[in-house]
N, C-alpha and C. Protein backbone atom coordinates (compact mmCIF):
# COMPACT_ATOMS: atom_id res chain seq x y z
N UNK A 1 11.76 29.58 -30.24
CA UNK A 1 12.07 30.24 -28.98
C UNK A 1 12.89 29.30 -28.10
N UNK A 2 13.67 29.60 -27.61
CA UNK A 2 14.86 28.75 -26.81
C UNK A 2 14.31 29.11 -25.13
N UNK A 3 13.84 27.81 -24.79
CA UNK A 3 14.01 27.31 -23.65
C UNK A 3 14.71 26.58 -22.63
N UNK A 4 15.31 27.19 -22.65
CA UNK A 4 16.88 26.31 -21.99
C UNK A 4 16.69 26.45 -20.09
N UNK A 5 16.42 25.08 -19.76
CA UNK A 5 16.43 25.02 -18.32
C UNK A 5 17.91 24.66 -17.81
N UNK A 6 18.46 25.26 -16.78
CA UNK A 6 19.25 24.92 -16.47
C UNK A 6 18.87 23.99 -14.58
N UNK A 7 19.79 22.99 -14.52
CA UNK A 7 19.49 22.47 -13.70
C UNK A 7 21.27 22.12 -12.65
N UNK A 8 21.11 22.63 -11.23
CA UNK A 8 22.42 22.21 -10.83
C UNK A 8 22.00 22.46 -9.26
N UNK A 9 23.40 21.47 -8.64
CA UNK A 9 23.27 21.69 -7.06
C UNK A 9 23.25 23.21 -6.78
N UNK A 10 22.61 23.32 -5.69
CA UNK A 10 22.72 24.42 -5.29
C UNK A 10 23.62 24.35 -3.81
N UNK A 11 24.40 25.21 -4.26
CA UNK A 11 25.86 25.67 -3.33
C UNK A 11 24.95 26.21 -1.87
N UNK A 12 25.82 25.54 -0.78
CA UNK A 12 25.50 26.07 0.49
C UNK A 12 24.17 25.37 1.29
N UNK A 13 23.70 25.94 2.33
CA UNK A 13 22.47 25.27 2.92
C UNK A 13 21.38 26.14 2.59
N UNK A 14 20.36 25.63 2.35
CA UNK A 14 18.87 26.46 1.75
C UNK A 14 17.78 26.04 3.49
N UNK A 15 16.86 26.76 3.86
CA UNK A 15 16.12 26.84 4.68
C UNK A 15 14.78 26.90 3.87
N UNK A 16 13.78 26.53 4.01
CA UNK A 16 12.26 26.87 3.90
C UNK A 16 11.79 26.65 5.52
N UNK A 17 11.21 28.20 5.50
CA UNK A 17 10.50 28.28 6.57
C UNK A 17 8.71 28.78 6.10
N UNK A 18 8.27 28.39 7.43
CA UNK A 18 6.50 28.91 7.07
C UNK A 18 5.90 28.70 8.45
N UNK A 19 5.12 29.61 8.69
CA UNK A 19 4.67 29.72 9.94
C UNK A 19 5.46 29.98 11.78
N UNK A 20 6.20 30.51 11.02
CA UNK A 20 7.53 31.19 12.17
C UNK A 20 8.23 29.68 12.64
N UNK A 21 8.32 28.52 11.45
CA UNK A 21 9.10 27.36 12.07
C UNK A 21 9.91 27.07 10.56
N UNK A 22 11.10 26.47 10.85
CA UNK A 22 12.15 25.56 9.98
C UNK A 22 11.22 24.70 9.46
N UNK A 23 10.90 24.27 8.11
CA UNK A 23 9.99 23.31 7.66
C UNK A 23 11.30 22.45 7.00
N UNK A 24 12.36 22.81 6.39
CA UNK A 24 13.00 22.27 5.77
C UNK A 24 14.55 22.77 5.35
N UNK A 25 15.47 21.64 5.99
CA UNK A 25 16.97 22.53 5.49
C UNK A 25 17.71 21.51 5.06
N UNK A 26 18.44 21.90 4.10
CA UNK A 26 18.96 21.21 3.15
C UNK A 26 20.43 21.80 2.56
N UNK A 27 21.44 21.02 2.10
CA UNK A 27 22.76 20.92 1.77
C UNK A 27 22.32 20.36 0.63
N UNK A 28 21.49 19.18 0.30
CA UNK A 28 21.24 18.59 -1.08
C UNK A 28 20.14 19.19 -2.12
N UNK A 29 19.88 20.54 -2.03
CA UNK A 29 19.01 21.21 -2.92
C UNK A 29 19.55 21.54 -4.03
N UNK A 30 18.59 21.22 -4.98
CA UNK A 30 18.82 21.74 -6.15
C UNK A 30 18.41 23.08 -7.03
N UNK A 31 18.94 23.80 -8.07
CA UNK A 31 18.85 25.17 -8.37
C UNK A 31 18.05 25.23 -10.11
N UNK A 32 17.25 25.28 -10.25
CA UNK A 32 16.31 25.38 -11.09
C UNK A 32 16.20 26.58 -11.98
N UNK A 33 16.93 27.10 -12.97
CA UNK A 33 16.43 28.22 -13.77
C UNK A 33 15.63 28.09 -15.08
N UNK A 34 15.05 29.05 -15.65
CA UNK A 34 14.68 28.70 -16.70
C UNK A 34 14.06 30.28 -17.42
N UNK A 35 13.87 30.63 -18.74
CA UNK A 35 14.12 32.05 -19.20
C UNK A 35 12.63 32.79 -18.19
N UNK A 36 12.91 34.02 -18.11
CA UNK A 36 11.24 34.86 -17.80
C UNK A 36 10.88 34.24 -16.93
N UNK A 37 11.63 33.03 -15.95
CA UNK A 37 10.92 33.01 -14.62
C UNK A 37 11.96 33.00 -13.43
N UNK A 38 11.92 33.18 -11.93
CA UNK A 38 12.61 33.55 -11.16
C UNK A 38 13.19 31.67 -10.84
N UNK A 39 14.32 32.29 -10.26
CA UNK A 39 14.86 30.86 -10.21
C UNK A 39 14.53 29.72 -9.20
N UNK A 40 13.92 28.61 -9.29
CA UNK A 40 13.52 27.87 -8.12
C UNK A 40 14.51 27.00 -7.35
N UNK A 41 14.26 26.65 -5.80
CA UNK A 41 15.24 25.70 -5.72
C UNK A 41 14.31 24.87 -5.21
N UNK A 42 14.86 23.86 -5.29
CA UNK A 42 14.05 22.53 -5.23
C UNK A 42 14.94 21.53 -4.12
N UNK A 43 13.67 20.74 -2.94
CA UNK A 43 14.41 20.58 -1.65
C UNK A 43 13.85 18.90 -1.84
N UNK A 44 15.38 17.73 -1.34
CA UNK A 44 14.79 16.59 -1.84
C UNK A 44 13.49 16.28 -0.71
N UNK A 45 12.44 15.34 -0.27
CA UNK A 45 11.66 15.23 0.39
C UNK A 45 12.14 15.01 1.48
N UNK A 46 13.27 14.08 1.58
CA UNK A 46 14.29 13.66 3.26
C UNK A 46 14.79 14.55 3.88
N UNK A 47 14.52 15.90 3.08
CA UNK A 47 15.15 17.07 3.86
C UNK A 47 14.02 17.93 4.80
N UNK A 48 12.62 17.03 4.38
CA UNK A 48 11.43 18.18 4.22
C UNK A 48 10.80 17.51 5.42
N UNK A 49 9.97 18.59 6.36
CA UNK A 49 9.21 18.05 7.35
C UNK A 49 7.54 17.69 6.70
N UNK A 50 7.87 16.87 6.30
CA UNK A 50 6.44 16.49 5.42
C UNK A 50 5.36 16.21 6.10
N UNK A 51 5.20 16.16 7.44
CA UNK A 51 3.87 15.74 7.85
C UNK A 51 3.41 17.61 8.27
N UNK A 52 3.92 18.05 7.70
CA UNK A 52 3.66 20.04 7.53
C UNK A 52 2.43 19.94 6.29
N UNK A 53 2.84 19.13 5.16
CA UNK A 53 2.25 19.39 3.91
C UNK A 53 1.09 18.68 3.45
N UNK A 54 0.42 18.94 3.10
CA UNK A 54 -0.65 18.35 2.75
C UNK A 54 -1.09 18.13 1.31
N UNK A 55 -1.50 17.45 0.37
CA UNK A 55 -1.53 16.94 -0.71
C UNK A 55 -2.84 17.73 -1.32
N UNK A 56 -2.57 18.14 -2.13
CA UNK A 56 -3.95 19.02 -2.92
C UNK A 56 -4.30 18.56 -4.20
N UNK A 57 -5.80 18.36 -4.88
CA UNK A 57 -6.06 18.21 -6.23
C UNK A 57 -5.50 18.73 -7.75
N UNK A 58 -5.06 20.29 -6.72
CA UNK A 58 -4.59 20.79 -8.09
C UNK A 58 -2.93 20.57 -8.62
N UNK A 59 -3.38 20.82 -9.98
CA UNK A 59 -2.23 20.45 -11.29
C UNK A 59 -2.06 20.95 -12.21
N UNK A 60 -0.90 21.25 -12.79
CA UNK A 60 -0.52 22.38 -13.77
C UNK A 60 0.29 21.36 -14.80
N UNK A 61 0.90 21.46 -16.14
CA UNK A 61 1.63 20.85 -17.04
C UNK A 61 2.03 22.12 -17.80
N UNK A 62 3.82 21.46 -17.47
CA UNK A 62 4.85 22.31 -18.38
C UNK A 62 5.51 21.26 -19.21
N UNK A 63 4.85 21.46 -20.27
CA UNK A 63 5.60 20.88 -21.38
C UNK A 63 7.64 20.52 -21.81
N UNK A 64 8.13 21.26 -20.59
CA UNK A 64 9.74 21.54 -20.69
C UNK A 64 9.54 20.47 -19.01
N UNK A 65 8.97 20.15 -18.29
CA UNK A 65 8.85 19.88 -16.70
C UNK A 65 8.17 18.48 -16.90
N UNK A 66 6.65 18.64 -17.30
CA UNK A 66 6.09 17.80 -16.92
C UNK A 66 4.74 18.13 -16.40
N UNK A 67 3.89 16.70 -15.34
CA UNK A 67 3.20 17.59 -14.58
C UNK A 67 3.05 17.76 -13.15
N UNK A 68 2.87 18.71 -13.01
CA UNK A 68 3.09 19.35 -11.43
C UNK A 68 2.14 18.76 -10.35
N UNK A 69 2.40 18.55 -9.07
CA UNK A 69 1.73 18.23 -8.19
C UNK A 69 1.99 19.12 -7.12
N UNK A 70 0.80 19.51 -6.31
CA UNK A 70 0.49 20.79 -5.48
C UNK A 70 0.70 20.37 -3.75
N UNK A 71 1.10 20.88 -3.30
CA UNK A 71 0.73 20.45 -1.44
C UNK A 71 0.47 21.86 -0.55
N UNK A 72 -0.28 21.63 0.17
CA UNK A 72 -0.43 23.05 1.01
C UNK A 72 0.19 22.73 2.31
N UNK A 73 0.70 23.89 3.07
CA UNK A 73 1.30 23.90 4.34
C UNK A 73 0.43 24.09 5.52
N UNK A 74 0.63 23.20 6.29
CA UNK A 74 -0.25 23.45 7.27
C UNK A 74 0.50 24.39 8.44
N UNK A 75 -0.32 24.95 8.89
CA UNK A 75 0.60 25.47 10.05
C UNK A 75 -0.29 25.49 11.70
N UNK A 76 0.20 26.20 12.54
CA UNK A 76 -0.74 26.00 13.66
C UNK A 76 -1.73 26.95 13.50
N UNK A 77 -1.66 28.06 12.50
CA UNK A 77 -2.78 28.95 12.66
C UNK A 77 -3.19 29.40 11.09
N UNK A 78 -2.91 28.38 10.32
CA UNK A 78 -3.81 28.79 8.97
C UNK A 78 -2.73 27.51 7.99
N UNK A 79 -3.93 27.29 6.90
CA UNK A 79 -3.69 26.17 5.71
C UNK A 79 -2.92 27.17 4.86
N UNK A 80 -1.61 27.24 4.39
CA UNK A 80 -1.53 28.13 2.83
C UNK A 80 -1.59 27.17 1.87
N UNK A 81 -2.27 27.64 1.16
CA UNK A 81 -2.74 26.77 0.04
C UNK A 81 -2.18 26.69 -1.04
N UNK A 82 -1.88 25.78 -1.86
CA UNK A 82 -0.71 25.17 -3.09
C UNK A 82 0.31 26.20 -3.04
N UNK A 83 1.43 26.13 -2.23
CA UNK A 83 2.19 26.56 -2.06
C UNK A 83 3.91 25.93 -2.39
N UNK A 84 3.44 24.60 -2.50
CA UNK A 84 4.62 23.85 -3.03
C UNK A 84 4.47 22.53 -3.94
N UNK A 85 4.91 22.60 -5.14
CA UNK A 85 5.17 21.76 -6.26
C UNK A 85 6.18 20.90 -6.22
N UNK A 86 5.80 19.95 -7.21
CA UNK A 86 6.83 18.61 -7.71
C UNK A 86 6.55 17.83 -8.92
N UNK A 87 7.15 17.57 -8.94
CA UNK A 87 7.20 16.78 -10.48
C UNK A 87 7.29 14.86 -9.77
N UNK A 88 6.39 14.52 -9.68
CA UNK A 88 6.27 12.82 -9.24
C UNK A 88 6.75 11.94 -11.08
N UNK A 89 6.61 12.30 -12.34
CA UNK A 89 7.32 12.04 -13.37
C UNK A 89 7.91 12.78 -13.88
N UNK A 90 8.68 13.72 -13.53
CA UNK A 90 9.45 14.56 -14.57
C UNK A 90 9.72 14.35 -15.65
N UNK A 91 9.99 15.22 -17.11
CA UNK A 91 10.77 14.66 -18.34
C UNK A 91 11.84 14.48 -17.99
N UNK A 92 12.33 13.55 -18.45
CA UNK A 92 13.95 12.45 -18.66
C UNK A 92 14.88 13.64 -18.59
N UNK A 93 14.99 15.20 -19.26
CA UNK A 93 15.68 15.71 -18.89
C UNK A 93 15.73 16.37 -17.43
N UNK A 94 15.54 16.02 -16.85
CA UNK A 94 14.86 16.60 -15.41
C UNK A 94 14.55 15.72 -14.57
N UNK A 95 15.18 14.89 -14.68
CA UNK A 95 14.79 13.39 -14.00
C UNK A 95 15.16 13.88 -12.54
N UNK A 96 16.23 14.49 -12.14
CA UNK A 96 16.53 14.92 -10.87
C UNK A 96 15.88 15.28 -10.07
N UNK A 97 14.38 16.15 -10.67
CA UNK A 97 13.98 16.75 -9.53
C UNK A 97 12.40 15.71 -9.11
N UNK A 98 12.69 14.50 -9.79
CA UNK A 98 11.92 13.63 -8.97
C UNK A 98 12.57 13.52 -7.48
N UNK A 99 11.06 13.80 -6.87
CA UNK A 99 11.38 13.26 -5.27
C UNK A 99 11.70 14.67 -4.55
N UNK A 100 11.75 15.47 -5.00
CA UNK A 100 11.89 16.92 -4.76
C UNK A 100 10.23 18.23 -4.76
N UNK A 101 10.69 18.75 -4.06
CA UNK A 101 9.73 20.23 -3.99
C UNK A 101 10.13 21.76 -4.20
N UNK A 102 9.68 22.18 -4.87
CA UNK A 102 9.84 23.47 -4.86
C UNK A 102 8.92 24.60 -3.80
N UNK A 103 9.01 25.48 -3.61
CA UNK A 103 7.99 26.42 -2.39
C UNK A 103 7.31 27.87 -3.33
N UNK A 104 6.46 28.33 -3.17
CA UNK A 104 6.50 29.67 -3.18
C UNK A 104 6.22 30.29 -2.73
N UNK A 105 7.29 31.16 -2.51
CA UNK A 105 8.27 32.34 -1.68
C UNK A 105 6.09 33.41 -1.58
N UNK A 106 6.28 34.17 -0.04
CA UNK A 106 5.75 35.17 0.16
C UNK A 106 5.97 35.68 1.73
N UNK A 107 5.28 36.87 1.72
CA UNK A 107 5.44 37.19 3.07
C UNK A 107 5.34 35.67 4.77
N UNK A 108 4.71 34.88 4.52
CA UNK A 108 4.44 33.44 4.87
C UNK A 108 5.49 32.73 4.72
N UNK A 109 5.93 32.41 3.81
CA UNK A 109 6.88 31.44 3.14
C UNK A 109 7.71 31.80 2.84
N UNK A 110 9.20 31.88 3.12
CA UNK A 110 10.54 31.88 2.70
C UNK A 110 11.44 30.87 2.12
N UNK A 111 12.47 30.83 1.39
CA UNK A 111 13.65 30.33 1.12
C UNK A 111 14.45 31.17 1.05
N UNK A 112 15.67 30.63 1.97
CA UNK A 112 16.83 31.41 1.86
C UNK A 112 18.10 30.31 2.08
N UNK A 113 19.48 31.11 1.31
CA UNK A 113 20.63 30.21 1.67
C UNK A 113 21.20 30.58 3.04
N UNK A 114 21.83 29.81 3.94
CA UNK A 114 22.07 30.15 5.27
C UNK A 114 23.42 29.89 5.06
């Protein structure tokens, strides 16, 4: 079965917002595809208002990735919980998105290109 990740800048400025505030905007994001899943973009940490996020126990492993590390968003009126991933060792092919986060998107949480 062919797993082919594709990995590239992503064109334009990307926003993550959560909790009716800008958490993070970025020109240096990167664009993450890979088969049967929606495409991620991934925001480097210098772009990210990190004292928003909070560090969580949980962890996932993708054998094509690596393994994942979780953070929840804090906001002024509720925790969302593991809402954004990273790869702290990525595989060598993917070395890029060390130092980076991905989000996931819900009514709460957005990414969009601006």
């Amino acid at each position: 079965m062919d797993h082919t990740i594709t990995l590239r800048k992503a064109g334009g400025t990307w926003t993550l917002r959560a909790g009716g505030a800008v958490l993070a905007e970025s020109t240096k994001a990167l664009e993450l595809t890979e088969p049967n899943a929606p495409t991620q973009i991934y925001f480097p940490y210098s772009d990210i208002a990190m004292a928003f996020l909070e560090p969580s126990d949980h962890t996932t492993h993708c054998d094509h990735k690596g393994t994942a590390h979780y953070l929840s968003i804090i906001t002024k009126s509720t925790k969302l919980s593991n809402v954004a991933s990273g790869y702290a060792n990525p595989t060598a092919a993917l070395a890029a998105i060390k130092d980076h986060l991905t989000f996931h998107t819900s009514d709460q949480v957005t990414v969009e290109q601006i």
